[in-house]
Every structure is written in C-alpha cells, then in structure tokens.
N, C-alpha and C. Protein backbone atom coordinates (compact mmCIF):
# COMPACT_ATOMS: atom_id res chain seq x y z
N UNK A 1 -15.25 -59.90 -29.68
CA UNK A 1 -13.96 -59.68 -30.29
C UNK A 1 -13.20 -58.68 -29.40
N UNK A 2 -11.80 -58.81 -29.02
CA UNK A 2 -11.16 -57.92 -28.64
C UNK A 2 -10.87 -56.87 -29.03
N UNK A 3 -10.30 -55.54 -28.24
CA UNK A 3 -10.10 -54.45 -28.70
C UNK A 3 -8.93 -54.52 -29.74
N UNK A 4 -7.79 -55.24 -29.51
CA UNK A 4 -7.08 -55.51 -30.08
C UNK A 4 -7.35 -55.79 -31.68
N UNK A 5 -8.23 -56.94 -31.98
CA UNK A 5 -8.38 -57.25 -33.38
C UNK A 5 -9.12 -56.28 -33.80
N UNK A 6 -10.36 -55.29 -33.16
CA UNK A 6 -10.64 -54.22 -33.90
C UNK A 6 -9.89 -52.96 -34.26
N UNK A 7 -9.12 -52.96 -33.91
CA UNK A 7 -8.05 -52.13 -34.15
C UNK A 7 -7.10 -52.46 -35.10
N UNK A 8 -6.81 -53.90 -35.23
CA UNK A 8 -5.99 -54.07 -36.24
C UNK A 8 -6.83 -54.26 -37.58
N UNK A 9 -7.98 -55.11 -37.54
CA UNK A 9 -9.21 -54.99 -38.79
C UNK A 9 -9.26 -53.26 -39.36
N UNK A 10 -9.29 -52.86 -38.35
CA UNK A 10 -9.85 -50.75 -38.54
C UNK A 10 -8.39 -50.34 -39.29
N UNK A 11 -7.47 -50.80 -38.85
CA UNK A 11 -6.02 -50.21 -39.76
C UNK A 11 -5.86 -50.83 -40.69
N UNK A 12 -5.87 -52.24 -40.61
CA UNK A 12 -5.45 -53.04 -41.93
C UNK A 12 -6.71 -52.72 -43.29
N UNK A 13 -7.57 -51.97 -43.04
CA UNK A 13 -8.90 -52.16 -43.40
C UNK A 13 -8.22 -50.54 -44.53
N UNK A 14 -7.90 -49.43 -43.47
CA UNK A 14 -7.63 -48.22 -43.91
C UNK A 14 -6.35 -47.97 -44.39
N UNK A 15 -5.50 -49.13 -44.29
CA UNK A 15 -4.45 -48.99 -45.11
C UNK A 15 -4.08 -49.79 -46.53
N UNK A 16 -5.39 -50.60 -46.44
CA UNK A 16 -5.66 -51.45 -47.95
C UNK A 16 -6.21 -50.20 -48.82
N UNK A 17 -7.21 -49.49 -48.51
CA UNK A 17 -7.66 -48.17 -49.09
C UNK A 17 -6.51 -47.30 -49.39
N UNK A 18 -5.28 -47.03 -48.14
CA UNK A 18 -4.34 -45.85 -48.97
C UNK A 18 -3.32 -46.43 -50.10
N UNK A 19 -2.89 -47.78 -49.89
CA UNK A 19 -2.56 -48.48 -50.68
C UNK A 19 -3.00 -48.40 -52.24
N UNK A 20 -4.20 -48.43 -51.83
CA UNK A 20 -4.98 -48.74 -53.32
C UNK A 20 -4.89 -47.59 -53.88
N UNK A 21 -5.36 -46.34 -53.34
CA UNK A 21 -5.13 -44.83 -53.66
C UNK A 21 -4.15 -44.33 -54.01
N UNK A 22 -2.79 -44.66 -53.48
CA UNK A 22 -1.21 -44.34 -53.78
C UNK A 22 -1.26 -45.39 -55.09
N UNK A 23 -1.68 -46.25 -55.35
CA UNK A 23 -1.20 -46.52 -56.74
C UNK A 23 -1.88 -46.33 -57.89
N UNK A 24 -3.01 -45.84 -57.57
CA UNK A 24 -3.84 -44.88 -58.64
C UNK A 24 -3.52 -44.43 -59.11
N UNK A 25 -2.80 -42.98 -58.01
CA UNK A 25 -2.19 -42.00 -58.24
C UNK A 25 -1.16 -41.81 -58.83
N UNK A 26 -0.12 -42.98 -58.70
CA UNK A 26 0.90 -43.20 -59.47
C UNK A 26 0.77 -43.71 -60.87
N UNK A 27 -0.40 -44.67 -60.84
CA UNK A 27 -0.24 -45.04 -62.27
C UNK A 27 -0.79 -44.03 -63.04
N UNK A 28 -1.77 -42.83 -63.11
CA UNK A 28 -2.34 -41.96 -63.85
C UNK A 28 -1.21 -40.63 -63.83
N UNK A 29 -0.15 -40.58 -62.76
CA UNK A 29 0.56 -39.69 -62.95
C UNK A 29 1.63 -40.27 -63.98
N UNK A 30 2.22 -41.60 -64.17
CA UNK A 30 2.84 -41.79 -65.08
C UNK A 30 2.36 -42.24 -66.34
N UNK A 31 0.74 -42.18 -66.92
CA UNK A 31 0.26 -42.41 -67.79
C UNK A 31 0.19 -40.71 -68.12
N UNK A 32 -0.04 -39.64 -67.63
CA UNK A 32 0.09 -38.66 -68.12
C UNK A 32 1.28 -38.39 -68.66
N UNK A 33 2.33 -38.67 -67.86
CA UNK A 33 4.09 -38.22 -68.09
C UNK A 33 4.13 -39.09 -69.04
N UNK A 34 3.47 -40.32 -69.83
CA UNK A 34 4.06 -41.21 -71.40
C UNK A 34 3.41 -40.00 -72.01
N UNK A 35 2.05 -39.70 -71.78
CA UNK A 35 1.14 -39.01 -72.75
C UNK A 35 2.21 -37.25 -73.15
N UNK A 36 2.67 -36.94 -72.14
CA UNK A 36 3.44 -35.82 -72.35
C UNK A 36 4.51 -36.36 -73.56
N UNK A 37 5.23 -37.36 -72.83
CA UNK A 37 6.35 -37.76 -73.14
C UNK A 37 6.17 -37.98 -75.20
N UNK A 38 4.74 -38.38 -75.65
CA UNK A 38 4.65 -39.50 -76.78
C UNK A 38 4.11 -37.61 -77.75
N UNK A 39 3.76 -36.72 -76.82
CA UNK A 39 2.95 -35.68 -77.58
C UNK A 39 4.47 -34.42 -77.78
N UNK A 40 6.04 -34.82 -76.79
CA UNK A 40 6.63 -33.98 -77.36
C UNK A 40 7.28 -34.29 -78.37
N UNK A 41 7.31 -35.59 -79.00
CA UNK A 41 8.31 -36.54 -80.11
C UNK A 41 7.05 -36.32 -81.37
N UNK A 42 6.17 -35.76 -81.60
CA UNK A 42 4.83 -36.09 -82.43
C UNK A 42 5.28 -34.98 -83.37
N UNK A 43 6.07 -33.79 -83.37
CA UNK A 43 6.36 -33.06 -84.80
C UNK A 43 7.49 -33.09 -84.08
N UNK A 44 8.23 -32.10 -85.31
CA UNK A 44 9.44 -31.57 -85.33
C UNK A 44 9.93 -30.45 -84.56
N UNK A 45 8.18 -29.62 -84.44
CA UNK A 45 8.28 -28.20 -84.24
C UNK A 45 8.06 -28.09 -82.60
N UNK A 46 7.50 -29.18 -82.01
CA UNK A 46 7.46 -29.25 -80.38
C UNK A 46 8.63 -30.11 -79.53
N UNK A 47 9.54 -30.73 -80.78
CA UNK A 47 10.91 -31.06 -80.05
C UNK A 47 11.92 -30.91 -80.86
N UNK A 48 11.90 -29.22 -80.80
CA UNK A 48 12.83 -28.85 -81.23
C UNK A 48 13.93 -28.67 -80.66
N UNK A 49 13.87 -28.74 -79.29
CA UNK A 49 15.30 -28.59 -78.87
C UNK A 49 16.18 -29.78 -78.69
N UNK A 50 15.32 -31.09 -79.40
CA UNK A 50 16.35 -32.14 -79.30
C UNK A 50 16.43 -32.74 -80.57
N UNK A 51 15.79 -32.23 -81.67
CA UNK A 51 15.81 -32.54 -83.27
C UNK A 51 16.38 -31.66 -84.51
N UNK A 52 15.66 -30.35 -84.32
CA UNK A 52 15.86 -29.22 -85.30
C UNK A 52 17.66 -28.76 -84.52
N UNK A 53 17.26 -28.77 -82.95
CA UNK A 53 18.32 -27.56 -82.71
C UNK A 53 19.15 -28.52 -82.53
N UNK A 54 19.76 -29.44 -82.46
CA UNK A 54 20.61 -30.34 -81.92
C UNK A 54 21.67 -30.34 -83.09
N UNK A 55 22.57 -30.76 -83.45
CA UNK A 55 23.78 -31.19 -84.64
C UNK A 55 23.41 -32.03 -84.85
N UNK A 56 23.14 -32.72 -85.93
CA UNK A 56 23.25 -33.91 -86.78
C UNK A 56 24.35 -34.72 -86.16
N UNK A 57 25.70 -34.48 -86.03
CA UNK A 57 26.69 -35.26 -85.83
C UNK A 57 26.36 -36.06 -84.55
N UNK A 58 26.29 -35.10 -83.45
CA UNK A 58 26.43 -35.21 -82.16
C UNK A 58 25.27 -35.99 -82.13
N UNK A 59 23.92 -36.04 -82.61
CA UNK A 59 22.84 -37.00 -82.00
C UNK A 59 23.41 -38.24 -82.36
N UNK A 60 23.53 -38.18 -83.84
CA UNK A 60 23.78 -39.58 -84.46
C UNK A 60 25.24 -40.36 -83.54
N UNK A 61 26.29 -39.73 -83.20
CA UNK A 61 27.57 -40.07 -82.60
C UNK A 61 26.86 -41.16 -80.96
N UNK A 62 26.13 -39.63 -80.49
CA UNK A 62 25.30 -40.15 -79.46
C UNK A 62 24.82 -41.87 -78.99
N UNK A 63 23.80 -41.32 -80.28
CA UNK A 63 22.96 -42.98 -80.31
C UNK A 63 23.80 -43.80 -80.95
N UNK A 64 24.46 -43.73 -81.48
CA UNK A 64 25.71 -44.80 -82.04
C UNK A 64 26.13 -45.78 -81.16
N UNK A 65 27.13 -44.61 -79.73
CA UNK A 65 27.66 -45.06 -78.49
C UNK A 65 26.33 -45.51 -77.61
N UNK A 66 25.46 -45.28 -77.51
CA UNK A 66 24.57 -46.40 -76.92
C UNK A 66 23.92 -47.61 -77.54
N UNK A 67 24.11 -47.54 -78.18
CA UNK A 67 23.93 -48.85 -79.07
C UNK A 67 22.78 -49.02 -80.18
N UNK A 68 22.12 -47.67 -80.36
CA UNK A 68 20.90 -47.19 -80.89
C UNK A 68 21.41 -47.62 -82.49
N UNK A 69 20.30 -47.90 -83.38
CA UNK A 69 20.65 -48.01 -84.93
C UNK A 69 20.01 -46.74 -85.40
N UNK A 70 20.79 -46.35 -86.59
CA UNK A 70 20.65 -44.84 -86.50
C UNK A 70 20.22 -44.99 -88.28
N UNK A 71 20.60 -46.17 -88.85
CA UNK A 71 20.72 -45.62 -90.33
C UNK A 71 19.78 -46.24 -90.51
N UNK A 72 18.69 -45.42 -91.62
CA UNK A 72 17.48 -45.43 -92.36
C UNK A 72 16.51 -44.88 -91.30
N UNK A 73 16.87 -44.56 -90.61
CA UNK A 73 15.79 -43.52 -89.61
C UNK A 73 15.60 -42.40 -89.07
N UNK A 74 14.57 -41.57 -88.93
CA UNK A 74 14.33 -40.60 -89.00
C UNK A 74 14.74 -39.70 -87.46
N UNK A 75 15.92 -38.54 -88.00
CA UNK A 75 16.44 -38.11 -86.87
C UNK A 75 15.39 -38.20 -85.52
N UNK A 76 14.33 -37.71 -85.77
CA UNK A 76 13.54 -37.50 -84.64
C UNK A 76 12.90 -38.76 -83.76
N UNK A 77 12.92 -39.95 -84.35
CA UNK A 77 12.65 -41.20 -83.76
C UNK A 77 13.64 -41.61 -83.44
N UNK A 78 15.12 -41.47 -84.00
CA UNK A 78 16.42 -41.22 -82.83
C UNK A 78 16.72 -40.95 -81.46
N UNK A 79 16.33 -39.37 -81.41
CA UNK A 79 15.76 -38.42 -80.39
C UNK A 79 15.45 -39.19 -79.56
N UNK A 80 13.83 -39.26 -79.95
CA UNK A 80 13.20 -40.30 -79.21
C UNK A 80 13.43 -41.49 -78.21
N UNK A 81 14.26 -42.03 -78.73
CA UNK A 81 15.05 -43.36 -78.04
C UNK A 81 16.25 -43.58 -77.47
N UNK A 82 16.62 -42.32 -78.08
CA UNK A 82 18.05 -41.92 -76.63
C UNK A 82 17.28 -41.27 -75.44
N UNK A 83 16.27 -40.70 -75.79
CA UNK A 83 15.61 -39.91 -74.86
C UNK A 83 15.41 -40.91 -73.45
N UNK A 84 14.15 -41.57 -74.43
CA UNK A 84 13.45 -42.77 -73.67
C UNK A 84 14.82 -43.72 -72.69
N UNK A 85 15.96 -43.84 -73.67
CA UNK A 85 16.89 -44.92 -73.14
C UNK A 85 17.70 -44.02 -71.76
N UNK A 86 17.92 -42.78 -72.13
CA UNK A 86 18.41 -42.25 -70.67
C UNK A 86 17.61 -41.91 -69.39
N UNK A 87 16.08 -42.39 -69.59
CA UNK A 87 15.49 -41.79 -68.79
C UNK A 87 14.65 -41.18 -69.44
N UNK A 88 14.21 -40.02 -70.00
CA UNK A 88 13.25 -39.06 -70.40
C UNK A 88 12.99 -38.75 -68.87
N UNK A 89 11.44 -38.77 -68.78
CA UNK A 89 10.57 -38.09 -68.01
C UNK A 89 10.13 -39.08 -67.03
N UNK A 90 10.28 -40.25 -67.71
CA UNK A 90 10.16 -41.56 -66.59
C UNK A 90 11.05 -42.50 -66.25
C-alpha cells in the first residue's frame, strides 16, 4: 500500500473518532441545558424572576402577541413557552 493511502486511512480513521467525540459532547451538553432548562420551570420559587416577579399583564400581553394560548393556564407554564419559544437556553 502506498504512503499516500496510509495516511489518508490514519486521518480519515482519526477524524471519524473526533467526529464521534464532538457530538457526544454536544449532545450531553444540551441534554444537561433541557435538564437545567425543565428544573428552572419545576416551582414557582426557582423561576421567580419570570413568574412571581414579572406583571401579570405584561406576560400574558406577551404570549398573546406570539401566538401562545394563555387562558385556563397556569402563569408559570406560560413562562415556560415564551421562554422555550424565544430561545431559552437552547
């Protein structure tokens, strides 16, 4: 075999490995960031700065203009889904 194909076997070989590794990494870093994401919406008292402290008016106005349904549900699962819908954390 030429030097040539061992060289390309030896890279293609070590870049199937970083490949595989970079998306590990990514998928367990964004399975942590849902797990963050699902543990700050879980009381009242750990998202408070987008439930307790927020205005009533202004969330509900909020999710209104994005197209969110707001009536019969609970401010904080509101929150939640404007959150999620602008982005959040992911």
């Amino acid at each position: 075999m030429s030097e040539d194909r061992r060289h390309f076997l030896r890279n293609f070989c070590r870049e199937i490995a970083k490949s595989v590794a970079t998306g590990l990494k990514a998928g367990a870093e964004e399975a942590r960031e849902r797990q963050d994401f699902d543990e700050f919406f879980e009381s009242y008292e750990s998202s408070y700065a987008l439930t307790l402290n927020y205005p009533d008016e202004i969330l509900i106005e909020t999710a209104r203009q994005e197209g969110i349904e707001v009536e019969g549900r609970d401010k904080k699962e509101i929150a939640q889904e404007l959150f999620r819908l602008k982005g959040g954390w992911f």
